[in-house]
PDB file of N, CA and C in Angstrom:
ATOM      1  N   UNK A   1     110.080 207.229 139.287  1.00  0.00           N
ATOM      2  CA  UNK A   1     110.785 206.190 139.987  1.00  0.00           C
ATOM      3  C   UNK A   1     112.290 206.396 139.848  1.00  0.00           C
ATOM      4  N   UNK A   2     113.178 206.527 140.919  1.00  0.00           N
ATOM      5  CA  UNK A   2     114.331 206.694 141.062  1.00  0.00           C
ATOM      6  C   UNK A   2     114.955 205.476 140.541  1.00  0.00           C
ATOM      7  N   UNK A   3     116.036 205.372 139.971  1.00  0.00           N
ATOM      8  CA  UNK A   3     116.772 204.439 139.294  1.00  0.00           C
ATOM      9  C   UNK A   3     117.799 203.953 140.090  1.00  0.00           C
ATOM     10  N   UNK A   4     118.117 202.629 140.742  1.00  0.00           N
ATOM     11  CA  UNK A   4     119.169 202.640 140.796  1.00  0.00           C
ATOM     12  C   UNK A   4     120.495 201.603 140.671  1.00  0.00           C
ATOM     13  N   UNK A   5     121.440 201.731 140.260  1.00  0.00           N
ATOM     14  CA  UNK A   5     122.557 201.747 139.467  1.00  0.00           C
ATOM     15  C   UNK A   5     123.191 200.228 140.334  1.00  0.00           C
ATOM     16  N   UNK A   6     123.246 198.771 140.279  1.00  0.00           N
ATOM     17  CA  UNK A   6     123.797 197.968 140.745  1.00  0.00           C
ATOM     18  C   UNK A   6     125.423 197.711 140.973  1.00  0.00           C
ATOM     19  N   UNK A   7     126.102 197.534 142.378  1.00  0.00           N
ATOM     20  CA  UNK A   7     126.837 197.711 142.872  1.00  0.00           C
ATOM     21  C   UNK A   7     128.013 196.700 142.049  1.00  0.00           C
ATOM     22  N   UNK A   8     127.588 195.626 141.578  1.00  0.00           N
ATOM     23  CA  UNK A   8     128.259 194.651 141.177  1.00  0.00           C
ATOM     24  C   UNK A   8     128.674 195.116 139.682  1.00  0.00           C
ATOM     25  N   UNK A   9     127.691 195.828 138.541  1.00  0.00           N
ATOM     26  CA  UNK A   9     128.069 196.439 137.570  1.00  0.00           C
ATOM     27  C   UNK A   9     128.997 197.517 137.874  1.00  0.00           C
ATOM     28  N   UNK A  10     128.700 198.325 138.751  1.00  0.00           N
ATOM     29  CA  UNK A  10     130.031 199.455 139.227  1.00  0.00           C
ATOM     30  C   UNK A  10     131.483 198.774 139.623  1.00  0.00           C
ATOM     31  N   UNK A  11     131.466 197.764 139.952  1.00  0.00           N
ATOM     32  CA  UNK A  11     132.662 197.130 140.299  1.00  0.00           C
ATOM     33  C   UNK A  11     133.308 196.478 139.363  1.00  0.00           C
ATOM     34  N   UNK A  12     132.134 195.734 138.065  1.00  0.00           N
ATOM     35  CA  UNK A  12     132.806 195.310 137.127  1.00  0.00           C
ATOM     36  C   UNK A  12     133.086 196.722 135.892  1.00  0.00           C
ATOM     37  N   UNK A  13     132.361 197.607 136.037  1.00  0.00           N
ATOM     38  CA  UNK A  13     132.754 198.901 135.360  1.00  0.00           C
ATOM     39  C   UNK A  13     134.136 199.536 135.794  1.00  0.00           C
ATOM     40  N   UNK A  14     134.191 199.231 136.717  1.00  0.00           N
ATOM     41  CA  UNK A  14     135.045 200.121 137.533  1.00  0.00           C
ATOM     42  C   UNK A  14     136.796 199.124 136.982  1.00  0.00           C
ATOM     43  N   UNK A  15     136.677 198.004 137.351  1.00  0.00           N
ATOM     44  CA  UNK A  15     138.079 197.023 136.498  1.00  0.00           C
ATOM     45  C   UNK A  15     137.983 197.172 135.457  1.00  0.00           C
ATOM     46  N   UNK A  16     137.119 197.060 134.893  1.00  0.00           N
ATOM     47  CA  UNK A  16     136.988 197.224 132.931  1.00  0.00           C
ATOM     48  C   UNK A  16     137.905 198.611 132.647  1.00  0.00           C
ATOM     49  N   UNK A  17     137.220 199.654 133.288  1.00  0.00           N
ATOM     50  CA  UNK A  17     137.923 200.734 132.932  1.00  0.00           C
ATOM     51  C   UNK A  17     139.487 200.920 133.399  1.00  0.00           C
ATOM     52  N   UNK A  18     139.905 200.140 134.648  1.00  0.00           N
ATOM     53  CA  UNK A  18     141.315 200.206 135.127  1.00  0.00           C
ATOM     54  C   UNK A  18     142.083 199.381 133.689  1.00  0.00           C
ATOM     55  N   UNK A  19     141.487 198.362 133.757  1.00  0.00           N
ATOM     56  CA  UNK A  19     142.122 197.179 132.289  1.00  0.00           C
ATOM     57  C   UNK A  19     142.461 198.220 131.023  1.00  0.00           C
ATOM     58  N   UNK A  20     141.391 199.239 131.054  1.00  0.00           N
ATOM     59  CA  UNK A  20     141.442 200.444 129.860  1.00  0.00           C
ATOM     60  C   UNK A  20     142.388 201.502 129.803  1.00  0.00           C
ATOM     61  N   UNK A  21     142.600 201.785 130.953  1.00  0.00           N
ATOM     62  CA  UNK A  21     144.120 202.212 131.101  1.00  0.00           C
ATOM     63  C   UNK A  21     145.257 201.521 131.517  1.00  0.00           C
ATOM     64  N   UNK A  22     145.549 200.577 130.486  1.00  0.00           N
ATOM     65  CA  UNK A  22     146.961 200.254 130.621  1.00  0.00           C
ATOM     66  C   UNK A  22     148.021 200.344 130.766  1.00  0.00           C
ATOM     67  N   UNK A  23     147.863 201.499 129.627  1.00  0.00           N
ATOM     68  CA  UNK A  23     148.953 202.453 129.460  1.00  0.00           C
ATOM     69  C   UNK A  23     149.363 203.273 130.449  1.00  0.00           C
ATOM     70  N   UNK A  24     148.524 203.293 131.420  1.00  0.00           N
ATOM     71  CA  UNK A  24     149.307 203.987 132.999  1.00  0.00           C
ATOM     72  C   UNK A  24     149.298 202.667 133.701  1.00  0.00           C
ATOM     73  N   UNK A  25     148.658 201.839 133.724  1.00  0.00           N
ATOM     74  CA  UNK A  25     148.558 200.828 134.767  1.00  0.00           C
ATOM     75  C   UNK A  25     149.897 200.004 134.768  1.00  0.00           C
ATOM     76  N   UNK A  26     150.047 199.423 133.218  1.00  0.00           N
ATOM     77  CA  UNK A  26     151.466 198.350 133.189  1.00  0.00           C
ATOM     78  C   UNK A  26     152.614 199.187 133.342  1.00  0.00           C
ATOM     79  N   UNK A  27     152.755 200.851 133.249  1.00  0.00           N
ATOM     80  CA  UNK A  27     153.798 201.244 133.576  1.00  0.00           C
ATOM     81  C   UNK A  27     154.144 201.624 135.391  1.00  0.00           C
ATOM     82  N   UNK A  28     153.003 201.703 136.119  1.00  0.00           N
ATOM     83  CA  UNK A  28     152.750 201.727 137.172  1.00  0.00           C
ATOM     84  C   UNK A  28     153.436 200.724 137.926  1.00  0.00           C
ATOM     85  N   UNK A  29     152.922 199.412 137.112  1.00  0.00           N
ATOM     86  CA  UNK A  29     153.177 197.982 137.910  1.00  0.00           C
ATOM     87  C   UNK A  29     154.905 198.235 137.514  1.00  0.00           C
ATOM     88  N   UNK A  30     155.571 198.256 136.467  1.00  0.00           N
ATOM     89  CA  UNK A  30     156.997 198.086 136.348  1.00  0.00           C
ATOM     90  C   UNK A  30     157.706 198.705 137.379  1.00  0.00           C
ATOM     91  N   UNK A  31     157.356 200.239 137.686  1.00  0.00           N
ATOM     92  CA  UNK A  31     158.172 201.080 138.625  1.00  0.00           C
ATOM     93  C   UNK A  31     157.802 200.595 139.927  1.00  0.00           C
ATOM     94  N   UNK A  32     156.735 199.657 140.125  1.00  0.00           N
ATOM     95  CA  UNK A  32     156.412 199.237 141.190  1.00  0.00           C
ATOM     96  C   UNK A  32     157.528 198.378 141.694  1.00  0.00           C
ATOM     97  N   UNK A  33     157.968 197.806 140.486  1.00  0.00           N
ATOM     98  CA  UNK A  33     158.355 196.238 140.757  1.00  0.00           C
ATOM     99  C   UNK A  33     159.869 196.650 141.159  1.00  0.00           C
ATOM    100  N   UNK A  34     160.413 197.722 140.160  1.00  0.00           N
ATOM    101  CA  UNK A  34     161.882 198.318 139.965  1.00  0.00           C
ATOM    102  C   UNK A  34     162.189 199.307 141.651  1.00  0.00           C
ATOM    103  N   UNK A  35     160.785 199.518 141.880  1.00  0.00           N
ATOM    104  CA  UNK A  35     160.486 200.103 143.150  1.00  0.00           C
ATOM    105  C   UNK A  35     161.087 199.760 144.535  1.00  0.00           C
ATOM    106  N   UNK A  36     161.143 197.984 144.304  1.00  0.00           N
ATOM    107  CA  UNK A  36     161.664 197.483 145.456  1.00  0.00           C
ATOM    108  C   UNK A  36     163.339 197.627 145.692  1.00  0.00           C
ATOM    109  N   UNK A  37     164.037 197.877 144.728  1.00  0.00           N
ATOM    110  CA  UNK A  37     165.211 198.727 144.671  1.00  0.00           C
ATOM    111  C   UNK A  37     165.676 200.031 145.215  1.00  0.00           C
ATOM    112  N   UNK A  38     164.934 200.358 143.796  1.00  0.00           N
ATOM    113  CA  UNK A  38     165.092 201.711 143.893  1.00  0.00           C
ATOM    114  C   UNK A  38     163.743 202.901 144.187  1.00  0.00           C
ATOM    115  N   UNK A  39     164.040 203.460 145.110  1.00  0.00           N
ATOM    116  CA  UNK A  39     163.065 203.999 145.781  1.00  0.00           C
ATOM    117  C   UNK A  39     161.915 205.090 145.644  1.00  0.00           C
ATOM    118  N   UNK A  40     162.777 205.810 144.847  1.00  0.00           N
ATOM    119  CA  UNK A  40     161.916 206.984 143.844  1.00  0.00           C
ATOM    120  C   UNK A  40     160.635 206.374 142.926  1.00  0.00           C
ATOM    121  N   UNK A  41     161.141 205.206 142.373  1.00  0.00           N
ATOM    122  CA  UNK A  41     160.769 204.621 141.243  1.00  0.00           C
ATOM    123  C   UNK A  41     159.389 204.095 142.666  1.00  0.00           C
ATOM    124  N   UNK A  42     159.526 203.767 143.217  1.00  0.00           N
ATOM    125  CA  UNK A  42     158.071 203.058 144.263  1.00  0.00           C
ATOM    126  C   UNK A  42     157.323 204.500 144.116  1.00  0.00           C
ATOM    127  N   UNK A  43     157.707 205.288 144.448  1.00  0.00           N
ATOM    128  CA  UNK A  43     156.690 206.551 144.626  1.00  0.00           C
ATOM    129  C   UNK A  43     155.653 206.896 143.561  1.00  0.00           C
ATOM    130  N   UNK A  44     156.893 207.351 142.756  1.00  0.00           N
ATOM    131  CA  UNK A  44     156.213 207.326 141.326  1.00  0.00           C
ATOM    132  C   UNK A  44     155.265 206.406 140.363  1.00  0.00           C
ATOM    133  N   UNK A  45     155.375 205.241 140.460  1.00  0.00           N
ATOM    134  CA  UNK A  45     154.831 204.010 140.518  1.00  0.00           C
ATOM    135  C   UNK A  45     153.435 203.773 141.418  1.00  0.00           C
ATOM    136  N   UNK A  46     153.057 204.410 142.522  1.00  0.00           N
ATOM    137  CA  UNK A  46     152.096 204.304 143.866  1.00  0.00           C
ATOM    138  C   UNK A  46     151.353 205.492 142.957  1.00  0.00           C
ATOM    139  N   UNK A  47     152.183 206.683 142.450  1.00  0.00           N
ATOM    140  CA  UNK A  47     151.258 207.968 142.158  1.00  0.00           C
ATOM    141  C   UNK A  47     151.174 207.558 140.563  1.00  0.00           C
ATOM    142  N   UNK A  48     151.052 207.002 139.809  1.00  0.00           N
ATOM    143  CA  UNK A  48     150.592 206.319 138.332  1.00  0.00           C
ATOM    144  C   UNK A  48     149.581 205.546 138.905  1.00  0.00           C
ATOM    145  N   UNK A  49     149.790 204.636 139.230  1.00  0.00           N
ATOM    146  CA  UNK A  49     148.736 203.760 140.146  1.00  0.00           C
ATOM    147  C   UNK A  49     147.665 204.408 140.026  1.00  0.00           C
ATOM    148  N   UNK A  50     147.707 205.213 141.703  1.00  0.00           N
ATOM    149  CA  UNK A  50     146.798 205.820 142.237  1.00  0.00           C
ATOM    150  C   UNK A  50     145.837 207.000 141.158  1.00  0.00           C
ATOM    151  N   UNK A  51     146.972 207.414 140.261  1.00  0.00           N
ATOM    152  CA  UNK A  51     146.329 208.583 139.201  1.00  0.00           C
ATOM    153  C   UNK A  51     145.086 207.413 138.115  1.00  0.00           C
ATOM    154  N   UNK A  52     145.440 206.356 138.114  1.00  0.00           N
ATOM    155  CA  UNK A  52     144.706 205.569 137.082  1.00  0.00           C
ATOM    156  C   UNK A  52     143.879 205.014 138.417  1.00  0.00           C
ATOM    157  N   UNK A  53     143.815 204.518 139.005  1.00  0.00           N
ATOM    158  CA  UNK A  53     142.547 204.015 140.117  1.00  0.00           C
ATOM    159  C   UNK A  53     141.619 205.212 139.835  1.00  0.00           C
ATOM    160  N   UNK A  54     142.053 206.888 140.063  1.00  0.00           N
ATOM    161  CA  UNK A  54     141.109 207.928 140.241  1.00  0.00           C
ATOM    162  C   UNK A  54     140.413 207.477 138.837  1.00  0.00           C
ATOM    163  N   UNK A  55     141.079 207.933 137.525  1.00  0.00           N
ATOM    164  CA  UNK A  55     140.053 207.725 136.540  1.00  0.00           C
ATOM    165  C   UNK A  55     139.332 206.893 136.527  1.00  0.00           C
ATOM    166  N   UNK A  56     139.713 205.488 136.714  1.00  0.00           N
ATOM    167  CA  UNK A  56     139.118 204.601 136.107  1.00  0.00           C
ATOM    168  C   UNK A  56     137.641 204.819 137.515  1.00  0.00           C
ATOM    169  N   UNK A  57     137.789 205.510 138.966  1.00  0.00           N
ATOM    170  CA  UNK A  57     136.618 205.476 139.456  1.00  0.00           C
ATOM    171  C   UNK A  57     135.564 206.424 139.309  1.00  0.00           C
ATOM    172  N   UNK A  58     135.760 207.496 138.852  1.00  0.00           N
ATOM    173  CA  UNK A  58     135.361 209.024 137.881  1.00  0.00           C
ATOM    174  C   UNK A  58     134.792 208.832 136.671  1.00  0.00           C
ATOM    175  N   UNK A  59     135.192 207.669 136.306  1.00  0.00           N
ATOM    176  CA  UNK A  59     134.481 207.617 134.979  1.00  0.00           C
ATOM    177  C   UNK A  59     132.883 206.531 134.841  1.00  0.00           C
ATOM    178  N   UNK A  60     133.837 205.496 135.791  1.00  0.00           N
ATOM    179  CA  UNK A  60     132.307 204.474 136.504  1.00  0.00           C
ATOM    180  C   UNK A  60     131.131 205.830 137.177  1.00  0.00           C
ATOM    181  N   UNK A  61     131.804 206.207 138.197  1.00  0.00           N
ATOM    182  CA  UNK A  61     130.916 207.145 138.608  1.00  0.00           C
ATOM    183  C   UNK A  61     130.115 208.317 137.506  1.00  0.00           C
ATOM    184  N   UNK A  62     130.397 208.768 136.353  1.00  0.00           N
ATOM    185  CA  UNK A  62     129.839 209.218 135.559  1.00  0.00           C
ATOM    186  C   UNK A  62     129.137 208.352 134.703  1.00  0.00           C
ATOM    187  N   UNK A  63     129.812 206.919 134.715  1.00  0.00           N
ATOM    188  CA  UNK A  63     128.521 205.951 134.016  1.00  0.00           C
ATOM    189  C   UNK A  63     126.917 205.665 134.570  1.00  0.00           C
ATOM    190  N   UNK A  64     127.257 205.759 136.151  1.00  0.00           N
ATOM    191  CA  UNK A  64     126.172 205.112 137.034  1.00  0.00           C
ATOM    192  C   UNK A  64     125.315 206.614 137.283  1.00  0.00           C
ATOM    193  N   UNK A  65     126.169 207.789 137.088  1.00  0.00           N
ATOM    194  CA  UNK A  65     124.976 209.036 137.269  1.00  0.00           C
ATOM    195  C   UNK A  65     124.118 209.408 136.101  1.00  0.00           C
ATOM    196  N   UNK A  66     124.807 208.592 134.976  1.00  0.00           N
ATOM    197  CA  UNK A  66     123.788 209.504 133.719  1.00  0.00           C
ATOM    198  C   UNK A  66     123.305 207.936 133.463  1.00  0.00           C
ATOM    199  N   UNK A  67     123.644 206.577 134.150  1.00  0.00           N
ATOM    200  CA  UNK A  67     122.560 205.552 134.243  1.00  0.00           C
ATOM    201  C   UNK A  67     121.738 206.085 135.121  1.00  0.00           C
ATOM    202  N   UNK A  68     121.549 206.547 136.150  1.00  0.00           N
ATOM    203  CA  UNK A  68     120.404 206.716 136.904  1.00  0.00           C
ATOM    204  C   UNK A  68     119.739 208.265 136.286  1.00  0.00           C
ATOM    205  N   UNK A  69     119.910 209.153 135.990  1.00  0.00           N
ATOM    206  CA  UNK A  69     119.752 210.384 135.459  1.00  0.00           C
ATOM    207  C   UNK A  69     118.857 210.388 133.786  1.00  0.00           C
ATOM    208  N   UNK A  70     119.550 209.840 133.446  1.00  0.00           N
ATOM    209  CA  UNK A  70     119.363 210.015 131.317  1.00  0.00           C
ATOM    210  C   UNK A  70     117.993 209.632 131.383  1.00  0.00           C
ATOM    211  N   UNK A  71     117.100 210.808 130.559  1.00  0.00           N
ATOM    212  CA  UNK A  71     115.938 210.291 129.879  1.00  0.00           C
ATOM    213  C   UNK A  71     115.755 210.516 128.509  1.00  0.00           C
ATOM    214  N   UNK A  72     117.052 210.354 128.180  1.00  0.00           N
ATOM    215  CA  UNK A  72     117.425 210.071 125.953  1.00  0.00           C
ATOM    216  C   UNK A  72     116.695 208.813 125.923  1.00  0.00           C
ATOM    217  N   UNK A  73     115.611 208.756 124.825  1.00  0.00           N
ATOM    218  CA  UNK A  73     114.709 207.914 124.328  1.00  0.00           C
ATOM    219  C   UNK A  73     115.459 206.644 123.595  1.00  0.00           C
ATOM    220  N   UNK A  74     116.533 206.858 123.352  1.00  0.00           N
ATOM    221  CA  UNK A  74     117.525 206.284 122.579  1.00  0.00           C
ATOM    222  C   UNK A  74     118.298 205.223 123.517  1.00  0.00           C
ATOM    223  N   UNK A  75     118.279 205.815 124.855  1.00  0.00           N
ATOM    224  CA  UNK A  75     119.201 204.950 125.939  1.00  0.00           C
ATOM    225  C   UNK A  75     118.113 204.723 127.191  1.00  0.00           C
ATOM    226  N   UNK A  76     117.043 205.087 127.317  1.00  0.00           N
ATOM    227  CA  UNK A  76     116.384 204.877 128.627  1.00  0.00           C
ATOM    228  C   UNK A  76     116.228 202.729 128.189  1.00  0.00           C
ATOM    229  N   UNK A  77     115.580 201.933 127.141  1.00  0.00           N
ATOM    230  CA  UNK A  77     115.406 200.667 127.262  1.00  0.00           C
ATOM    231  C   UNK A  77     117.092 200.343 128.151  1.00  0.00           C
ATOM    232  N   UNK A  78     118.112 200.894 127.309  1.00  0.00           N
ATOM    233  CA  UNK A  78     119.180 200.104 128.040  1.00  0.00           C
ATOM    234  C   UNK A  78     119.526 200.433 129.772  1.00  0.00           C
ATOM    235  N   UNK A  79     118.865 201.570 129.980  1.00  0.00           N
ATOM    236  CA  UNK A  79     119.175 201.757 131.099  1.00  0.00           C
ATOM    237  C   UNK A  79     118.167 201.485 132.590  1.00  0.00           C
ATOM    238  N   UNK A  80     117.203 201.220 131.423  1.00  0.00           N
ATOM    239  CA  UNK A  80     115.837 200.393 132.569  1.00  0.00           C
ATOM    240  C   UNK A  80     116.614 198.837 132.538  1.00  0.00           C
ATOM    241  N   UNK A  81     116.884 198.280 131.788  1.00  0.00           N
ATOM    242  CA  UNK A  81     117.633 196.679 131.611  1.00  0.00           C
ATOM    243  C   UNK A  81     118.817 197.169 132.960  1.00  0.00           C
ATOM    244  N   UNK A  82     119.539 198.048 132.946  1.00  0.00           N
ATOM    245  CA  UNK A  82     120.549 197.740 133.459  1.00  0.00           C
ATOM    246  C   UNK A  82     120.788 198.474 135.197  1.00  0.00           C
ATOM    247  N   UNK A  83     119.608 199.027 135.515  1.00  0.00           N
ATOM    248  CA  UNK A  83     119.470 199.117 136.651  1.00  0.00           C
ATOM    249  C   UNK A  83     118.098 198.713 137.317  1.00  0.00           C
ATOM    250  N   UNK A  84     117.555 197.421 136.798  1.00  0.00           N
ATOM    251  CA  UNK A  84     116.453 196.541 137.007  1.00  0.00           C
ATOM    252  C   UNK A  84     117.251 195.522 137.815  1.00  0.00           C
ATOM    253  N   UNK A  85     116.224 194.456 138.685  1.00  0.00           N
ATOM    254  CA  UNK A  85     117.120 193.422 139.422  1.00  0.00           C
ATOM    255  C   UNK A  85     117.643 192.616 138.648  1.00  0.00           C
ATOM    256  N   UNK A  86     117.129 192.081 137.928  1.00  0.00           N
ATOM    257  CA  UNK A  86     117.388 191.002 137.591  1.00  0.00           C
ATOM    258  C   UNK A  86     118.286 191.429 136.013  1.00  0.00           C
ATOM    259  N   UNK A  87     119.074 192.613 135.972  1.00  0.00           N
ATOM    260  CA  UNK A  87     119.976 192.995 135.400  1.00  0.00           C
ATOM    261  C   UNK A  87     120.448 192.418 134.285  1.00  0.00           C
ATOM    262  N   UNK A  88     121.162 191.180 134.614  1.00  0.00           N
ATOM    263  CA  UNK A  88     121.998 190.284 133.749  1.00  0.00           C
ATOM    264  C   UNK A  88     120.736 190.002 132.512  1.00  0.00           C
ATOM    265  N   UNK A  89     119.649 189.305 133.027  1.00  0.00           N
ATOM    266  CA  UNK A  89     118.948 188.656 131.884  1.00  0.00           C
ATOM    267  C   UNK A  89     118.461 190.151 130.900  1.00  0.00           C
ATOM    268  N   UNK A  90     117.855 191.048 131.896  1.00  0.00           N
ATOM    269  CA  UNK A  90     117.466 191.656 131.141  1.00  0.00           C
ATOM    270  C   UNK A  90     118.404 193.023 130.126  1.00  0.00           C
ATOM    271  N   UNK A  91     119.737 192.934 130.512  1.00  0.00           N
ATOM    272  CA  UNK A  91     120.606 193.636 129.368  1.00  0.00           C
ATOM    273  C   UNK A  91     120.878 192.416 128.085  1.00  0.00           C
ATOM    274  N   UNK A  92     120.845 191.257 128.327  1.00  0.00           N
ATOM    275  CA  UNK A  92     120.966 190.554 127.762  1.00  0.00           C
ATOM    276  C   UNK A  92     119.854 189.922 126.395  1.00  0.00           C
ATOM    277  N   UNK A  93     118.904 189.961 127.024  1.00  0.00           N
ATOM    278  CA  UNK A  93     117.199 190.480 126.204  1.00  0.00           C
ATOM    279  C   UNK A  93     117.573 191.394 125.207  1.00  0.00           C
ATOM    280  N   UNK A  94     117.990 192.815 125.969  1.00  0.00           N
ATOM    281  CA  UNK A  94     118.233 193.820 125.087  1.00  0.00           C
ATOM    282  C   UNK A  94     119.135 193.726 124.277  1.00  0.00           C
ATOM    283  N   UNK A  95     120.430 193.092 124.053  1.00  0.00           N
ATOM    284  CA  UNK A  95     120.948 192.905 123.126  1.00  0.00           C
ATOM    285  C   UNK A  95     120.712 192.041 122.502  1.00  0.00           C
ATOM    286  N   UNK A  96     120.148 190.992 122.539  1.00  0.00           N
ATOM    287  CA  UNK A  96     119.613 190.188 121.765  1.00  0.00           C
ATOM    288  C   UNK A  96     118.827 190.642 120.664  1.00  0.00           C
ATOM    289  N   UNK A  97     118.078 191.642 121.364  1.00  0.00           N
ATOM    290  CA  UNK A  97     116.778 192.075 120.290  1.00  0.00           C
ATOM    291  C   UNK A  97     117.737 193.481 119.393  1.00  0.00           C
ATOM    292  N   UNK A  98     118.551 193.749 120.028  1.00  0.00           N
ATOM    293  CA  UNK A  98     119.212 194.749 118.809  1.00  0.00           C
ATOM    294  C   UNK A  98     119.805 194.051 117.850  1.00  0.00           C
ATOM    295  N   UNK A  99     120.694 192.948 118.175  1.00  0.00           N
ATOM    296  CA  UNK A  99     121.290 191.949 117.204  1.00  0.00           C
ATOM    297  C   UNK A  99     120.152 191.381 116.528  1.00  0.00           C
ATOM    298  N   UNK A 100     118.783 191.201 116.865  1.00  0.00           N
ATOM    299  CA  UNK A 100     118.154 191.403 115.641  1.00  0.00           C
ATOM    300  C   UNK A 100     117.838 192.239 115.094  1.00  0.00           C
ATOM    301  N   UNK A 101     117.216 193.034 115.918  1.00  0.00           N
ATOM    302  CA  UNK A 101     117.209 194.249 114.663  1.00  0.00           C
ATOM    303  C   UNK A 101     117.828 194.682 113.682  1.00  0.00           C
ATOM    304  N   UNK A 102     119.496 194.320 113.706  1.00  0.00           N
ATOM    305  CA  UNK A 102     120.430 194.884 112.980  1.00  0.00           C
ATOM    306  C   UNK A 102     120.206 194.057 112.233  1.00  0.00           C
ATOM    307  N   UNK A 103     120.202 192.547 112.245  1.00  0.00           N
ATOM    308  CA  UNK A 103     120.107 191.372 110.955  1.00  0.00           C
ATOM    309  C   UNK A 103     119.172 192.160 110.128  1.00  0.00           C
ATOM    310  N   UNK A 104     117.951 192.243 110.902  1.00  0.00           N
ATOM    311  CA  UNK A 104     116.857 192.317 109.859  1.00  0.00           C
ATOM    312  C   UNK A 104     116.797 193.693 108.763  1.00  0.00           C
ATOM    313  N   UNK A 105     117.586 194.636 109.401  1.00  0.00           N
ATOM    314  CA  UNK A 105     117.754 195.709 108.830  1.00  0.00           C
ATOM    315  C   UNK A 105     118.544 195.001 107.289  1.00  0.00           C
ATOM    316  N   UNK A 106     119.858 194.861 107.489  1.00  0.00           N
ATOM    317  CA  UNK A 106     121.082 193.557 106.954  1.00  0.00           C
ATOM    318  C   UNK A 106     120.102 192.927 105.784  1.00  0.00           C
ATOM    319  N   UNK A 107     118.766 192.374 106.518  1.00  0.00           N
ATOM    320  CA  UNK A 107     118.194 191.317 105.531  1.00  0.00           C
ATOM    321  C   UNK A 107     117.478 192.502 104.481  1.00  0.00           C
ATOM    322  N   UNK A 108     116.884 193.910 104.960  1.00  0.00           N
ATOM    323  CA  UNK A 108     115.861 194.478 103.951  1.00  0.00           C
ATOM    324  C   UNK A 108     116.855 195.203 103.043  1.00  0.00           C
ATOM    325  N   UNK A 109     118.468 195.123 103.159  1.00  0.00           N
ATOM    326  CA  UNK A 109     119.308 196.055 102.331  1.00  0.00           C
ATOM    327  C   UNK A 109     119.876 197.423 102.649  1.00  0.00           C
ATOM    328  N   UNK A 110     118.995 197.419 104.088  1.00  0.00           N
ATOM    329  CA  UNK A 110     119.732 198.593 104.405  1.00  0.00           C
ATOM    330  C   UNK A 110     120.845 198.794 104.879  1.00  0.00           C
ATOM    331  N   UNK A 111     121.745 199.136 104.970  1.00  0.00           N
ATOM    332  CA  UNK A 111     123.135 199.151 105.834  1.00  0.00           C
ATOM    333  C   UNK A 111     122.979 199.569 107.076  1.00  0.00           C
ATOM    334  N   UNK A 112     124.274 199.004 107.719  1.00  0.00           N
ATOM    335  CA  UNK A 112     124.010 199.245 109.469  1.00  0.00           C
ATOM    336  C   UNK A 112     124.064 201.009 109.712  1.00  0.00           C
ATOM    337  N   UNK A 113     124.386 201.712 108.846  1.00  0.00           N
ATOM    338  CA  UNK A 113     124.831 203.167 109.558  1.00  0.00           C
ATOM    339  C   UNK A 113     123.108 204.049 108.792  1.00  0.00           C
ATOM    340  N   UNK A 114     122.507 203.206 108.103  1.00  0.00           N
ATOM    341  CA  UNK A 114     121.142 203.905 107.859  1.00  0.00           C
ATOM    342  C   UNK A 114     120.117 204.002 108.298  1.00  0.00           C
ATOM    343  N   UNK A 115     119.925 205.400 109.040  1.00  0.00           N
ATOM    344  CA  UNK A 115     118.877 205.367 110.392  1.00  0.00           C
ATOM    345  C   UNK A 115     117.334 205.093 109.680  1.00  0.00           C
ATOM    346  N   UNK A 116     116.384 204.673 110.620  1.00  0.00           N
ATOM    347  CA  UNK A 116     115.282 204.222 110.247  1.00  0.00           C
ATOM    348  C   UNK A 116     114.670 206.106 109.737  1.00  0.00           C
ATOM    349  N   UNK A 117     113.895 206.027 108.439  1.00  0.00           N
ATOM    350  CA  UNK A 117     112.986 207.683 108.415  1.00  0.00           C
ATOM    351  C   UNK A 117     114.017 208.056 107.861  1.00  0.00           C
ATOM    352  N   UNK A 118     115.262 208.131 107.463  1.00  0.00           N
ATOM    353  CA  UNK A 118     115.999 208.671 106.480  1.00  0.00           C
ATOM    354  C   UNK A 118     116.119 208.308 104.937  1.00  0.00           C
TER     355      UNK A 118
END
C-alpha cells in the first residue's frame, strides 16, 4: 500500500522549517525593509529570502519522501500515524503511548538512553 504524505502536514512542515531558519529569514526581512531605500539591499534581501524558502521546501520534501518510502521498524508506527486520515488523533495516540513507555521505563530504573535487550 502506497503511503501518502498529507498536504496540510507539508505546509505546516514546510513554516516550521522556514521559522528554523531564522538566521537567514530575520536578516532577509531587515534588507527587505532597508530595501525600500536603498536598492541593492531589496535584491539581496529577495535572494536570502528566496535561498531560505528553497531550504526550508527541500527539506519538507525530503520529510514527506522518506515518510512515504521508510520501512525502518523503528519509524514505520510513526509514519503509518502520520500519513493515515485521520492523522492528528492518530500521531497523537502515538505519542502518548511513547510518553508512556518512557515513564514506565523511568518507573523500572532504567534510564531514558537504555535500550530495551541491552
Amino acid at each position: 500500500m502506497k503511503r501518502h504524505y498529507n498536504w496540510k502536514l507539508f505546509l505546516i512542515g514546510f513554516l516550521m522549517n522556514t521559522v528554523r531558519l531564522f538566521f537567514i529569514v530575520i536578516p532577509a526581512l531587515i534588507l527587505l525593509v532597508v530595501g525600500i531605500w536603498v536598492l541593492p539591499c531589496l535584491y539581496i534581501g529577495f535572494a536570502l529570502l528566496a535561498i531560505a524558502l528553497i531550504i526550508a521546501f527541500v527539506q519538507q520534501l525530503m520529510i514527506k519522501h522518506t515518510a512515504e518510502t521508510s520501512d525502518d521498524p523503528k519509524l514505520v508506527p510513526l509514519v503509518e500515524a502520520i500519513c493515515s486520515d485521520d492523522w492528528k488523533e492518530r500521531t497523537i495516540e502515538w505519542t502518548n503511548q511513547k510518553i508512556q513507555e518512557q515513564k514506565e521505563k523511568e518507573k523500572d530504573g532504567r534510564g531514558p538512553d537504555d535500550a530495551d535487550g541491552q
